[in-house]
Protein backbone atom coordinates (compact mmCIF):
# COMPACT_ATOMS: atom_id res chain seq x y z
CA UNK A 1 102.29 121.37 103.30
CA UNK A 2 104.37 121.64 99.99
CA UNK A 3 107.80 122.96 100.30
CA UNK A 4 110.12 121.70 97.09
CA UNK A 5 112.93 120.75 99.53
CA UNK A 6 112.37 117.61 101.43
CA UNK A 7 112.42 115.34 98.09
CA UNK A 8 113.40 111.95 99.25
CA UNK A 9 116.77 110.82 98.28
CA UNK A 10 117.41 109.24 94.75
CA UNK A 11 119.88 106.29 94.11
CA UNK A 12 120.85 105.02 90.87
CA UNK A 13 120.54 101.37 89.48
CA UNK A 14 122.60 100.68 86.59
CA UNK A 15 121.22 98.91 83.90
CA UNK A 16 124.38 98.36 82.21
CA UNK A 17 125.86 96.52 85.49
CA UNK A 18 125.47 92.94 86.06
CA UNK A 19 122.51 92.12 87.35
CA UNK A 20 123.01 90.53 90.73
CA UNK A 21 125.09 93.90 91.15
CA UNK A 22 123.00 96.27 89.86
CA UNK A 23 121.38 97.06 93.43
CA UNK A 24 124.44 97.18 95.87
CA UNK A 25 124.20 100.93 96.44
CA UNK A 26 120.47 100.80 97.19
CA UNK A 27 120.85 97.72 99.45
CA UNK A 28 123.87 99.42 101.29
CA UNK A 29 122.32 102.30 102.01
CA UNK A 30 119.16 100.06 103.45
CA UNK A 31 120.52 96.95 105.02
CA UNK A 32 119.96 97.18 108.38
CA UNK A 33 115.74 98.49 107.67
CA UNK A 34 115.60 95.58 105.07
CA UNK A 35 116.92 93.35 107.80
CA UNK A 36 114.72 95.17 110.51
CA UNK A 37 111.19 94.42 108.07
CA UNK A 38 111.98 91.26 107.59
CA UNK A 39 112.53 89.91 110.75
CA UNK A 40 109.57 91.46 112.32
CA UNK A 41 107.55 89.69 109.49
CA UNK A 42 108.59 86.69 110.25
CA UNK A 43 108.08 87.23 114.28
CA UNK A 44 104.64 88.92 113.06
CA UNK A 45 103.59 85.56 111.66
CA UNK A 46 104.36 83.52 114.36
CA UNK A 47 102.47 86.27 116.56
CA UNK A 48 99.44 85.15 114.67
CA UNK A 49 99.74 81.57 115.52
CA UNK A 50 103.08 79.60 116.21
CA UNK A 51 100.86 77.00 113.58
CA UNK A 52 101.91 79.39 110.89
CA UNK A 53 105.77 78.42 111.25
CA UNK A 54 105.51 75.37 108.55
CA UNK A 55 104.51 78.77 106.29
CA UNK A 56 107.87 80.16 107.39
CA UNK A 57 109.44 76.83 106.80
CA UNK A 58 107.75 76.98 103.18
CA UNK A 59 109.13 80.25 102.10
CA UNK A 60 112.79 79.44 103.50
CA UNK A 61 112.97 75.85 101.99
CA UNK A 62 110.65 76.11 98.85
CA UNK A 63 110.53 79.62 97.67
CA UNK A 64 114.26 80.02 96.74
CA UNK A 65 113.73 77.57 94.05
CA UNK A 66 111.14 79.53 92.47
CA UNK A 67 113.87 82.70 91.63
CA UNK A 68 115.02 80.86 89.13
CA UNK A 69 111.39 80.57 87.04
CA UNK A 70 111.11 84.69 87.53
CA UNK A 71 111.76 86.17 84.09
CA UNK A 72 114.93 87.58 83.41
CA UNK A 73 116.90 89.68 84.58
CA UNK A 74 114.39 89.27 88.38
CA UNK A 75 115.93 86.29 89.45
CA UNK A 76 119.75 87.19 89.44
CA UNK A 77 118.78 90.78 90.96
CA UNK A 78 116.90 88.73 93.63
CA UNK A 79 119.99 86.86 94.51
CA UNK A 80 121.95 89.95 94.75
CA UNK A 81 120.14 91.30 96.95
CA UNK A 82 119.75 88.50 99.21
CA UNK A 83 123.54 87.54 98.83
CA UNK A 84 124.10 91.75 100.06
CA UNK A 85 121.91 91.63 103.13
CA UNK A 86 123.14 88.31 104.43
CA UNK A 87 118.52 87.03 104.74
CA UNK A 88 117.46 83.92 103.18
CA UNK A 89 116.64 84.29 99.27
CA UNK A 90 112.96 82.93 100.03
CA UNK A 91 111.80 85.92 102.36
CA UNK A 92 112.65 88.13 100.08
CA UNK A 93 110.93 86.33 97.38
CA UNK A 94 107.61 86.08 99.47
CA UNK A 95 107.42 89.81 99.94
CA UNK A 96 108.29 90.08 96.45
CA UNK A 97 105.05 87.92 95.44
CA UNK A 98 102.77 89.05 97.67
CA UNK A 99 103.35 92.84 98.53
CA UNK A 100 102.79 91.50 101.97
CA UNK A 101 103.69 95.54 104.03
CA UNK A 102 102.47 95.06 107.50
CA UNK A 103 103.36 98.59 109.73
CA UNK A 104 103.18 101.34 107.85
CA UNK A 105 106.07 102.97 110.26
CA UNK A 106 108.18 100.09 108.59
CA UNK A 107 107.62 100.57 105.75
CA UNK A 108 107.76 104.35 104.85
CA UNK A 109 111.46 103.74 105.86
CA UNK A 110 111.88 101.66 103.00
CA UNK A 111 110.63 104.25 100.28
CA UNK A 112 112.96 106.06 98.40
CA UNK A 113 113.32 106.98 94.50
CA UNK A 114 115.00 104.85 92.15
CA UNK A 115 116.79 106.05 88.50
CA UNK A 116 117.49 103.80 86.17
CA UNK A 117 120.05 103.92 83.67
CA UNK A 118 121.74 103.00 80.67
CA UNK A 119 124.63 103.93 78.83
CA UNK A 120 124.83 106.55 81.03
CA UNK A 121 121.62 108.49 80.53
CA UNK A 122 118.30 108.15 82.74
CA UNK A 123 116.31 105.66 81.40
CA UNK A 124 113.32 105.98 83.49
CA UNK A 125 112.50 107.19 87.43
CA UNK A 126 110.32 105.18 89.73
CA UNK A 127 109.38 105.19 93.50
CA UNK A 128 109.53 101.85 95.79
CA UNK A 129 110.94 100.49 98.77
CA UNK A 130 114.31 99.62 98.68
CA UNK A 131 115.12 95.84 97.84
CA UNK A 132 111.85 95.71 95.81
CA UNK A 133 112.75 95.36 92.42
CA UNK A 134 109.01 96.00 90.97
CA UNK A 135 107.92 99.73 90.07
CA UNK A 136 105.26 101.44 91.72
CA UNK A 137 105.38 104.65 90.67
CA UNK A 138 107.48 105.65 87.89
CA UNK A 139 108.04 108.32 84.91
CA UNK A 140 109.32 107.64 81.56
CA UNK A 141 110.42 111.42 80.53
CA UNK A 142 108.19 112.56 77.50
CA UNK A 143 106.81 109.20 77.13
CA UNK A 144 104.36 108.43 80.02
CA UNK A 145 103.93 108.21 83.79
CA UNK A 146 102.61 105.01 85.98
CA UNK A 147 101.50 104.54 89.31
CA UNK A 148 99.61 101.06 90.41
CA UNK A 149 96.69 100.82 93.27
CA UNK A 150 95.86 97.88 94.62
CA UNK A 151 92.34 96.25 93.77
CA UNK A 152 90.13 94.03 96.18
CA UNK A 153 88.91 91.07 93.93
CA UNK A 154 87.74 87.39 95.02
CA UNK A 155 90.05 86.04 92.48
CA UNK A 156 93.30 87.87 93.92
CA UNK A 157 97.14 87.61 93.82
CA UNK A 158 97.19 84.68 95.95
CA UNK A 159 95.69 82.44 93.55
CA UNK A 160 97.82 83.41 90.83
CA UNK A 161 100.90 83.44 93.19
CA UNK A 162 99.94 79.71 93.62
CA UNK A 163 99.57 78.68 90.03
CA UNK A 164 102.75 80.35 89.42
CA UNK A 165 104.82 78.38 92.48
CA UNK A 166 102.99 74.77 91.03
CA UNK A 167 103.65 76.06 87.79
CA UNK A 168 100.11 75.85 86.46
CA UNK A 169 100.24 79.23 84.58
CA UNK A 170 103.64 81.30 84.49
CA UNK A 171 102.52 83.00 81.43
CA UNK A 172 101.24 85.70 83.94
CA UNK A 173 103.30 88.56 84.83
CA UNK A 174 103.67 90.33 88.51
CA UNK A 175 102.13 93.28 88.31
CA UNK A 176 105.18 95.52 89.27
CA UNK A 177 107.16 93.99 87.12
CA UNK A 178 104.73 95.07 84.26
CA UNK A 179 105.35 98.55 85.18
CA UNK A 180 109.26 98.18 85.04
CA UNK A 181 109.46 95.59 81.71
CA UNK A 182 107.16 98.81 80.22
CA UNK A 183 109.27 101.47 81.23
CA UNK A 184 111.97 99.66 79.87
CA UNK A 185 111.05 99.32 76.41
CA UNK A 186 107.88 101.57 75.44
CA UNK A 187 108.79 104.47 73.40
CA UNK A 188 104.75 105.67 73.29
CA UNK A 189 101.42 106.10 75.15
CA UNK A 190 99.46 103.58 73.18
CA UNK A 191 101.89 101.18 73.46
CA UNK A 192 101.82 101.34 77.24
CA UNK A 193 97.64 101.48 77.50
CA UNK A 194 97.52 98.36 75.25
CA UNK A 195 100.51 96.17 77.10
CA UNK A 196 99.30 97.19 80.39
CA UNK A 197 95.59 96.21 78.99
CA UNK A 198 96.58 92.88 77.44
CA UNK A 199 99.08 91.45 80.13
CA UNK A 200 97.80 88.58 82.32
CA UNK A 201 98.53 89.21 85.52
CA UNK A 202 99.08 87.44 89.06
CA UNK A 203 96.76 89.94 90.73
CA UNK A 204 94.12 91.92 90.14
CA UNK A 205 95.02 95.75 90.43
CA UNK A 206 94.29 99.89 88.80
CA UNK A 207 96.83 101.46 86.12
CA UNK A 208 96.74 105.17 86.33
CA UNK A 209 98.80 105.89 82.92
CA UNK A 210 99.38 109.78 81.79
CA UNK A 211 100.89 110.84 78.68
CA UNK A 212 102.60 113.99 77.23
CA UNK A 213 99.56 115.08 75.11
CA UNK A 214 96.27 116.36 76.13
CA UNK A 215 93.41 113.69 77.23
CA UNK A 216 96.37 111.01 77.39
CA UNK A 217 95.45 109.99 80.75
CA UNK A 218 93.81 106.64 81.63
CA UNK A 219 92.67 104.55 84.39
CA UNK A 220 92.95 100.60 83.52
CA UNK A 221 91.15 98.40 85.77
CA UNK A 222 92.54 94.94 85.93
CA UNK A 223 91.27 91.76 86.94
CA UNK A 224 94.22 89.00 86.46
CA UNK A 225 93.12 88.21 82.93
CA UNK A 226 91.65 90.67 81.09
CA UNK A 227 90.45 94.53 81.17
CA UNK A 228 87.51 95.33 83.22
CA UNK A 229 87.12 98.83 82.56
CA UNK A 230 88.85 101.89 81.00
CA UNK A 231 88.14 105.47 82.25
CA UNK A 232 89.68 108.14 79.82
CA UNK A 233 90.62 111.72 80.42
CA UNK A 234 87.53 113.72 79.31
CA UNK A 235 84.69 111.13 80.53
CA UNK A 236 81.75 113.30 82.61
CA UNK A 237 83.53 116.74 81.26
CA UNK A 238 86.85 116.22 83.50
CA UNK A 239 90.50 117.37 82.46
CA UNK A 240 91.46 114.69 85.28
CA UNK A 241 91.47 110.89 85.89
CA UNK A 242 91.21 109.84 89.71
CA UNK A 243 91.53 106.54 91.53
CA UNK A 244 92.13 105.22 95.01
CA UNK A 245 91.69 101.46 95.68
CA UNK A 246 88.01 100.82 94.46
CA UNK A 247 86.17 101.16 90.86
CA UNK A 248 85.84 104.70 89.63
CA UNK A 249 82.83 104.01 87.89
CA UNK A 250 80.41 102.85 90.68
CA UNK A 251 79.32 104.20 93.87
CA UNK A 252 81.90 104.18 96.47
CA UNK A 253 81.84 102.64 99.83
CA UNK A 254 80.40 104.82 102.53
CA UNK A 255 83.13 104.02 104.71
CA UNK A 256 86.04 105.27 102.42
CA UNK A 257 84.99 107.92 99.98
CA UNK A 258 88.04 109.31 98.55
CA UNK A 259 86.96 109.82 95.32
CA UNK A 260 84.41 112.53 96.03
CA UNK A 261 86.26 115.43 97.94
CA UNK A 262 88.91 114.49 95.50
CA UNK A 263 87.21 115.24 92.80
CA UNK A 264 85.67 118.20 94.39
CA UNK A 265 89.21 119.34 95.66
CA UNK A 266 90.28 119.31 92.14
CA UNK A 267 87.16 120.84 90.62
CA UNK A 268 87.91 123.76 93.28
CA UNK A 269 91.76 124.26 91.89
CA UNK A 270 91.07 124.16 88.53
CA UNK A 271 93.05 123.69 85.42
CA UNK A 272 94.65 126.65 84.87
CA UNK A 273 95.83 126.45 88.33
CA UNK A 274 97.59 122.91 88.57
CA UNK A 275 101.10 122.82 90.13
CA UNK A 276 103.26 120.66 91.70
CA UNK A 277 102.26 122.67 95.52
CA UNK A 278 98.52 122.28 94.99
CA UNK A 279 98.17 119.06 93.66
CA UNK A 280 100.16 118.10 96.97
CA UNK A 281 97.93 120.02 98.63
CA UNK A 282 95.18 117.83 97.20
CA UNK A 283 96.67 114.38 97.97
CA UNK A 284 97.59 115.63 101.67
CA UNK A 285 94.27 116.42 102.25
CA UNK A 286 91.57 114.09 104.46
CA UNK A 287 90.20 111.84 103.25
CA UNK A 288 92.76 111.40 100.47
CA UNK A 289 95.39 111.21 103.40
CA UNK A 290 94.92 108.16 105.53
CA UNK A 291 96.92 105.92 108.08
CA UNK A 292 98.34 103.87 105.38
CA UNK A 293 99.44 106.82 103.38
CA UNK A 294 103.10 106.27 102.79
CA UNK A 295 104.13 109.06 100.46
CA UNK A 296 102.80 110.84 97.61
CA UNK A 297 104.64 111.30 94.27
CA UNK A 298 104.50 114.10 92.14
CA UNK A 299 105.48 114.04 88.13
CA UNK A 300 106.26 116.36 85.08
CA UNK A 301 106.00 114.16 81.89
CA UNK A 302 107.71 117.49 79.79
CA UNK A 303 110.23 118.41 82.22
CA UNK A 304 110.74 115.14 83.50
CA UNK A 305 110.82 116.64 86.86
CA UNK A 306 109.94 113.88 89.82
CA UNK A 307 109.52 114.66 93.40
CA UNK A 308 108.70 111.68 96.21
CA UNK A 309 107.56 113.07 99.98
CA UNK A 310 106.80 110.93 103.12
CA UNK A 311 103.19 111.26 104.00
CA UNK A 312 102.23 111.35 107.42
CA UNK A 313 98.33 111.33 109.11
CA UNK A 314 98.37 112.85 112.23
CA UNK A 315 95.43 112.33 114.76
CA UNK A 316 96.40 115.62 116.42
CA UNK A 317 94.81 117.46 113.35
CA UNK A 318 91.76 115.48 112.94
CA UNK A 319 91.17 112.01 113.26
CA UNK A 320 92.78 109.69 110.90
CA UNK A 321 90.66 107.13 108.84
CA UNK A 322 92.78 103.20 109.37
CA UNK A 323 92.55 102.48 105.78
């Protein structure tokens, strides 16, 4: 349940310092779980079949020539934080392209919130795992707010991931790094709905944008080129937008129906009833909670107030859905 007080811990990346400096706090404060992740990838991959070690051999050889075709400033942060932990550069660059999270005990040690500033003033505030330089969550005070879902399609990340490493297409942005470049420079909703619509992107994925002013809340569905669908605040009467990892539009799978009891939960709380508590309420709720629930973010555009929690699923309540 809500309580206000166990807010994860935020560090502070400097804009303003160089950039293969810029995340020594943050990479301090994580080595040794960086480290830990890591090295039980690699041991996870050879789990799967000691044939997979020429992939291992790929990433540690190949891969750290790539940092240097990731746009600016990526591929000097990328070295920083390699050069701070002591790990090869090309692990870190494979979890970089891929998003590739295997336990999610592992991982939720990684999350923590991120500000980023400038001349001395926050910039923007964003959720991730520490030594990932993308955004996954994030909040541009007065401006907008961002998360990202992931989206099943058969023309995913890891064809664009290889047309960027043979350098077929590098016109195409990582989708994290959207999030971040936008945060960066958009001073407006539109702006925001239209870059995140237009970008071509490595892998396919959902955009849940909010802004400041009344029905400024959108879902973008992404494949890796183009827009396939935009659901607005307002469509079917709702004062809400809602999306968990499949299209919002169509019938959801049998399996995992999130979208439902969310939409019921929130139809149940109401408008005039929306705080910080319940809508925490909401998202720790089955079947919105699941095993691979790592936290849950809450945001204030006005206020600028941003609160990150660990999520946990615990069997000993009710049985836990795997996905």
């Amino acid at each position: 349940m809500y309580n206000g007080i166990d807010v994860l811990h935020t560090y502070v990346v400097n804009l303003d310092n160089p950039p293969m400096e810029r995340w020594n706090q943050v990479v301090t404060a994580f080595k040794s779980e960086i480290i830990d992740i890591l090295t039980f990838f690699k041991a996870y991959i050879i789990e799967i079949s000691p044939n997979l070690k020429f992939l291992l051999d790929l990433v540690d050889d190949k891969l750290p020539a790539m940092v240097d075709t990731l746009p600016a400033p990526y591929g000097d942060e990328m070295k920083g934080i390699s050069q701070a932990t002591g790990l090869p550069l090309g692990i870190h660059i494979w979890d970089m392209s891929n998003n590739t999270w295997i336990l999610t005990e592992k991982l939720r040690t990684l999350i923590t919130q991120i500000n980023f500033t400038r001349n001395g003033e926050v910039l923007f505030k964003t959720t991730s795992f520490a030594g990932y330089i993308g955004v996954l969550t994030g909040l541009k005070p007065n401006v907008f707010s961002i998360s990202v879902n992931s989206r099943t399609s058969f023309h995913g990340g890891y064809e664009g991931l290889i047309e960027w490493i043979f350098n077929i297409n590098r016109n195409q942005s990582f989708i994290t790094f959207a999030i971040r470049d936008i945060l960066t420079k958009a001073k407006s909703f539109d702006v925001v709905v239209n870059y995140l619509s237009e970008t071509e992107l490595l892998a396919p994925c959902y955009y849940i944008v909010g802004g400041p002013n009344l029905e400024q809340g959108v879902v973008i569905t992404r494949d890796r080129t183009k827009v396939v669908n935009i659901t607005r605040m307002g469509k079917d009467n709702l004062w809400f937008v809602i999306e968990t990892n499949y299209d919002n539009w169509k019938k959801q799978p049998f399996f995992d129906d999130r979208l439902t009891p969310c939409i019921k939960c929130m139809k149940i709380k109401g408008q005039d009833h929306v705080t910080f508590e319940s809508l925490f309420n909401v998202l720790s709720s089955r079947p919105m909670l699941n095993a691979l629930t790592v936290y849950s973010t809450l945001m204030e555009l006005s206020t600028g107030r941003y609160e990150t929690y660990w999520q946990y699923c615990r069997n000993e309540d009710a049985p836990c859905l795997p996905w």
